[in-house]
N, C-alpha and C. Protein backbone atom coordinates (compact mmCIF):
# COMPACT_ATOMS: atom_id res chain seq x y z
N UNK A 1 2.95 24.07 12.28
CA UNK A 1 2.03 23.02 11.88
C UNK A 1 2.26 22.65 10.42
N UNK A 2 2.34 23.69 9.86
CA UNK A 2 2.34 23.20 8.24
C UNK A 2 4.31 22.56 7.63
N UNK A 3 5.02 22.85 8.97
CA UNK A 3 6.05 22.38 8.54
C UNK A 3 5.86 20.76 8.90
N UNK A 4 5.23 20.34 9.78
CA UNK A 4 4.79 18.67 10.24
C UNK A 4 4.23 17.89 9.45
N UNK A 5 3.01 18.85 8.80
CA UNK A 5 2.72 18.58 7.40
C UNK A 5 3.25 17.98 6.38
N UNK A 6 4.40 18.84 6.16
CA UNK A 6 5.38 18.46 4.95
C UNK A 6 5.86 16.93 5.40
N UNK A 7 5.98 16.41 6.64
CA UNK A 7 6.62 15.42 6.76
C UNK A 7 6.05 14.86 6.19
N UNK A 8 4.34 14.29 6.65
CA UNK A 8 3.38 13.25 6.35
C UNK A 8 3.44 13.32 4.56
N UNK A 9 4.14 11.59 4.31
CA UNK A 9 3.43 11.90 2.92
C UNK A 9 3.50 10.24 3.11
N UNK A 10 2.54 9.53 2.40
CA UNK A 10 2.59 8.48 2.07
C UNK A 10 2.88 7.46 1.19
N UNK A 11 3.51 7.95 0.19
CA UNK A 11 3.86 7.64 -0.91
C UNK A 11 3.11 6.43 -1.81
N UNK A 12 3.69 5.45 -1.62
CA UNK A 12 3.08 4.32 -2.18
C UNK A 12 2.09 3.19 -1.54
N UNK A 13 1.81 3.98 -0.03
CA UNK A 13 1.02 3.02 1.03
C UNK A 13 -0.49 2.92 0.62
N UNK A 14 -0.82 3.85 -0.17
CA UNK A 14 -2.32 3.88 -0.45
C UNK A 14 -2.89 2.71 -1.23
N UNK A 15 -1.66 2.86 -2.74
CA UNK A 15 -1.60 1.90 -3.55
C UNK A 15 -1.29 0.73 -2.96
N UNK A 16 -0.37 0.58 -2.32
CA UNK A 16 -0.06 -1.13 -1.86
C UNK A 16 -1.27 -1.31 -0.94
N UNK A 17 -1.97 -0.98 -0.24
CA UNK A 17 -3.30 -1.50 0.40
C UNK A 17 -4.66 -1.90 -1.00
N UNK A 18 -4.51 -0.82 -1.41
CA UNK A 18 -5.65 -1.03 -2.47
C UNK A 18 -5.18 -2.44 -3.19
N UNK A 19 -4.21 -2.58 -3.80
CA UNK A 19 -4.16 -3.40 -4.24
C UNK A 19 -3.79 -4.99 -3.68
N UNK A 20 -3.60 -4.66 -2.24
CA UNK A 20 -3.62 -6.11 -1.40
C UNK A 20 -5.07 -6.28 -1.08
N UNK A 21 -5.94 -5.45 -0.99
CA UNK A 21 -7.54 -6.00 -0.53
C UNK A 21 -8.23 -5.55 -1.78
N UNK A 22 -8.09 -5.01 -2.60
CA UNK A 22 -9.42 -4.68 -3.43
C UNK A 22 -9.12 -5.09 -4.94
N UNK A 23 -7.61 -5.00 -5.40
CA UNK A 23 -7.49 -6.07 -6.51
C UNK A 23 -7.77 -7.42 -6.36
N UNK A 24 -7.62 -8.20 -5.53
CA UNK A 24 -7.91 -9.89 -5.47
C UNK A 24 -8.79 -9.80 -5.65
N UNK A 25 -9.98 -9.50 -5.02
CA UNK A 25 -11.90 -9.92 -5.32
C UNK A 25 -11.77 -9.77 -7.02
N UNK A 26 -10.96 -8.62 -7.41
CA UNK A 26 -11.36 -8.34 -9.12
C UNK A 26 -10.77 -9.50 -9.88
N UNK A 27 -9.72 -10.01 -9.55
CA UNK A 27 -8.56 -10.99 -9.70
C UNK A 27 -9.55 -12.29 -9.74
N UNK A 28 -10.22 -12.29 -8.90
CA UNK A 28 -11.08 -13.67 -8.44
C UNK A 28 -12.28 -13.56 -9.17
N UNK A 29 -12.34 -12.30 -9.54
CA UNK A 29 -13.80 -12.82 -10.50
C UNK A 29 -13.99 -12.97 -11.75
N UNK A 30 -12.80 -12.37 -12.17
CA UNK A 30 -12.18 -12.83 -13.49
C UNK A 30 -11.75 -14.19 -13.67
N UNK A 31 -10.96 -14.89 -12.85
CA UNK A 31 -10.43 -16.14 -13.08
C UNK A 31 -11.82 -17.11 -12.51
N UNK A 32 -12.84 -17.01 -11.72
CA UNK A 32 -14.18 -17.60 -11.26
C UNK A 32 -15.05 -17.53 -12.98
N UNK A 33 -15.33 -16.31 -13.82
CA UNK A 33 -16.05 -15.90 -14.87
C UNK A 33 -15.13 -16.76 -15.95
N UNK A 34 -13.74 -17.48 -15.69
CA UNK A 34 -13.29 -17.90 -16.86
C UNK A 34 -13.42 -19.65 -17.12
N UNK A 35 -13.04 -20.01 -15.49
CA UNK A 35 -13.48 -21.01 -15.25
C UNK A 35 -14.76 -21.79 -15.32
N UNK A 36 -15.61 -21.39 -14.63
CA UNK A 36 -17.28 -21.64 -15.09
C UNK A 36 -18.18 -21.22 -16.47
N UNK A 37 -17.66 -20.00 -17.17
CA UNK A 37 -18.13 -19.93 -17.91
C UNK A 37 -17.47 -20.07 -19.15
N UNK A 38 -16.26 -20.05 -19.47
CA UNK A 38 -15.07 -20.10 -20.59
C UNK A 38 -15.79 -18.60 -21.43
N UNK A 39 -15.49 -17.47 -20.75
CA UNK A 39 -16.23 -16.48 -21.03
C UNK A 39 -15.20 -15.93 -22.24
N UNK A 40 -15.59 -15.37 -23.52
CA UNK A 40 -14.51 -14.52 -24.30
C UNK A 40 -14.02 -13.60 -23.85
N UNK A 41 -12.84 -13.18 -24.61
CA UNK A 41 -11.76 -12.07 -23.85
C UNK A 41 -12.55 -10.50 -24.05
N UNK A 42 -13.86 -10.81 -25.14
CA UNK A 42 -14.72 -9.40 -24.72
C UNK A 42 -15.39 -9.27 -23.38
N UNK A 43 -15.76 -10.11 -22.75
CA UNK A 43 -17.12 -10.38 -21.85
C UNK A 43 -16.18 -10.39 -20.51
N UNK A 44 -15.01 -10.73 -20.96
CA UNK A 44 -14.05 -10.85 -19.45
C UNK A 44 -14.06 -9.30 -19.07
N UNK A 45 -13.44 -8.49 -20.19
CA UNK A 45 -12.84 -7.24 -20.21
C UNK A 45 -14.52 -6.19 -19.82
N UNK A 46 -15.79 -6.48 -20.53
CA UNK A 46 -16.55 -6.19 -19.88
C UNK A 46 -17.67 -6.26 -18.72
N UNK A 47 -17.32 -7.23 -18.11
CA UNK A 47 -17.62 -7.52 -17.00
C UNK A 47 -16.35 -7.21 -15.68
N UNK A 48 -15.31 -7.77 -15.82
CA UNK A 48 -14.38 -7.88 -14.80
C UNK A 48 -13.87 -6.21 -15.08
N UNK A 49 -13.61 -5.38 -16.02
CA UNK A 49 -13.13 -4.32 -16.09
C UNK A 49 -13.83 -2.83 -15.08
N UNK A 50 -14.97 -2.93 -15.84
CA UNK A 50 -15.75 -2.30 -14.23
C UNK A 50 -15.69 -2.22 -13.28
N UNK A 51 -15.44 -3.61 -12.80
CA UNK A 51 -15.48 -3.63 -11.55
C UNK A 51 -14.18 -3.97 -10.62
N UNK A 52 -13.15 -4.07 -11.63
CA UNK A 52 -11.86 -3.55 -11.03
C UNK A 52 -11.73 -2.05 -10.95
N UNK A 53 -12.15 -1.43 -12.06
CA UNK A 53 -12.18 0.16 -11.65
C UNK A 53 -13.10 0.95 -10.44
N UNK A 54 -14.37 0.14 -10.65
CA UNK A 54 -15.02 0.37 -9.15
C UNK A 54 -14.38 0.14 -7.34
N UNK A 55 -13.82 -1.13 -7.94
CA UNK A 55 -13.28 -1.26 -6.17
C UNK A 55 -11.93 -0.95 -6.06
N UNK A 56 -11.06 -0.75 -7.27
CA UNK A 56 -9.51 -0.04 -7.06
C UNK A 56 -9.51 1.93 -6.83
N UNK A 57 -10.03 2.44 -7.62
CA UNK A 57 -9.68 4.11 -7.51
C UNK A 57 -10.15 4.42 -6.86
N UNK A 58 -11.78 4.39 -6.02
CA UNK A 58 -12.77 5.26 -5.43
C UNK A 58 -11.77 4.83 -3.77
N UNK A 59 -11.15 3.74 -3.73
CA UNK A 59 -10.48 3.50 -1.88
C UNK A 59 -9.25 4.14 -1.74
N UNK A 60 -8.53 4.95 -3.14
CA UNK A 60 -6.95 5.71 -2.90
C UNK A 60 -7.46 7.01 -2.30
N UNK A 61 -8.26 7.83 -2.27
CA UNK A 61 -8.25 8.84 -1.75
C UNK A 61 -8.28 8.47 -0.05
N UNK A 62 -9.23 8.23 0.50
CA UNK A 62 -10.07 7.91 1.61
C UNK A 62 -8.22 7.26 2.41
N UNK A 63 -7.78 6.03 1.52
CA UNK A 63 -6.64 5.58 2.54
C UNK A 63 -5.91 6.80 2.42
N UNK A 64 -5.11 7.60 1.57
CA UNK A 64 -4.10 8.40 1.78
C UNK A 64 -4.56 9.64 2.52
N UNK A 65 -5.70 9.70 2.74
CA UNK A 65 -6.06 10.57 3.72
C UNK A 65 -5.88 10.21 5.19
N UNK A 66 -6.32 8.87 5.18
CA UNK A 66 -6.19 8.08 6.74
C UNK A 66 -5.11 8.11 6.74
N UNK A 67 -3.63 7.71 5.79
CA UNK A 67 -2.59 7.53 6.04
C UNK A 67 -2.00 8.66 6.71
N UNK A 68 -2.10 9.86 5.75
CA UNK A 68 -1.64 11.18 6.56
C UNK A 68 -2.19 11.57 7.70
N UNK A 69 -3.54 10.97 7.96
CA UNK A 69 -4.03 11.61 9.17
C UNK A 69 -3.67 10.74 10.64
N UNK A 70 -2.94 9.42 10.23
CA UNK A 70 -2.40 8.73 11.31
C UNK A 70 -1.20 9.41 11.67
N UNK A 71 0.11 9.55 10.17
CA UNK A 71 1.28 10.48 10.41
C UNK A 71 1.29 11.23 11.14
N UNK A 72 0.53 12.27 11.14
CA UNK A 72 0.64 13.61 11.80
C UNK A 72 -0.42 13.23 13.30
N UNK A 73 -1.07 12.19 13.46
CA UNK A 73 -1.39 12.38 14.63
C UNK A 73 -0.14 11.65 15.73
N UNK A 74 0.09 10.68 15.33
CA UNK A 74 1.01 9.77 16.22
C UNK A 74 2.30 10.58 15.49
N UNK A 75 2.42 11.76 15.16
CA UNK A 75 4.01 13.02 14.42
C UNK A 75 5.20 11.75 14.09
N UNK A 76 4.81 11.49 13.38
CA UNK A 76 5.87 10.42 12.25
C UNK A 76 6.98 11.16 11.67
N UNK A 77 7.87 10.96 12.08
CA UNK A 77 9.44 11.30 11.44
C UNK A 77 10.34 10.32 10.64
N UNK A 78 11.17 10.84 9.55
CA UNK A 78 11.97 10.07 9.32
C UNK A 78 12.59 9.32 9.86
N UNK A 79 12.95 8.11 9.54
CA UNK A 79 13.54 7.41 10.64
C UNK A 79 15.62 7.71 10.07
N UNK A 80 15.82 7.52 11.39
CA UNK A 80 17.57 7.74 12.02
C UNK A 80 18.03 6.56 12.32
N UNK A 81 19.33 7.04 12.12
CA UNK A 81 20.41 5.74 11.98
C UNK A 81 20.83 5.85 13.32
N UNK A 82 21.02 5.79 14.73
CA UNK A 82 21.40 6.02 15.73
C UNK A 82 22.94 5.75 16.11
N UNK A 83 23.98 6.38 16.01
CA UNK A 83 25.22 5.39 15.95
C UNK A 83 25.62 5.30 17.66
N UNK A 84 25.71 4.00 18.25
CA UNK A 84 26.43 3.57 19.33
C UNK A 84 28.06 3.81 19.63
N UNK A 85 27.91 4.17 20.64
CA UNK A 85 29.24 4.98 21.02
C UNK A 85 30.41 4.04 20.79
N UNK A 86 31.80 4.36 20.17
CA UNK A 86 32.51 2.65 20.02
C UNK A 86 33.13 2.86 21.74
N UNK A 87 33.08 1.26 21.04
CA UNK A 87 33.65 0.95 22.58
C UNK A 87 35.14 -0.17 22.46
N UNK A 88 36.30 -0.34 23.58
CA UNK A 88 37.03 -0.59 23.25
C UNK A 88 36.79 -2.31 22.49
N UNK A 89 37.95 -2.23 21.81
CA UNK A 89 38.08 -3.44 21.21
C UNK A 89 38.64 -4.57 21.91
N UNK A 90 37.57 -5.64 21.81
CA UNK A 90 38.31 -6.58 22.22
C UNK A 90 39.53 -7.55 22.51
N UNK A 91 39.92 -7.88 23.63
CA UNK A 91 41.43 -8.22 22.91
C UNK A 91 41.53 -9.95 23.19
N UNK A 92 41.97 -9.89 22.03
CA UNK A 92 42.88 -11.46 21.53
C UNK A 92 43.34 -12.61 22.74
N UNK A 93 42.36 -13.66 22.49
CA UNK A 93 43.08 -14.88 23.76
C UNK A 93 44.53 -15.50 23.17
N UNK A 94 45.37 -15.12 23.87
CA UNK A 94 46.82 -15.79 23.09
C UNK A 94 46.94 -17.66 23.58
């Protein structure tokens, strides 16, 4: 079991989700807070900063947990190069 283990790792899948769903809203409320309000670069950084840290770090644990816990249920392996047997070569229309 714990050698199946070793397979599951997710590397950078946690991060690339977090940051396809939970950076944009932060993305959007920064550029929404700049537009309507022509807010200063203090008021951006304290308002929009929060709350990029709120909805980016607290969702990396939770996915890389789901991630590994999909791996090892559906036993995810490296993937293989399969090589096809050769076969003869075609020959030349004269």
């Amino acid at each position: 079991m714990r050698a199946r283990l070793l397979l599951c790792r997710p590397a950078d899948g946690p991060a690339f989700f977090v940051i396809c769903f939970a950076c944009i809203p932060s993305v959007l409320l920064g550029v929404w807070l700049e537009v309507a309000y022509s807010a200063p670069i203090w008021v951006q950084f304290l308002v929009t900063g929060p709350f990029m840290l709120a909805t980016c770090i607290p969702p990396l644990r939770p996915l890389k947990g789901w991630l590994i816990a999909s791996q090892y249920f559906y036993k995810a392996e490296e993937g293989k190069l399969v090589r096809l047997p050769a076969t003869d070569a075609p020959q030349s229309v004269k």
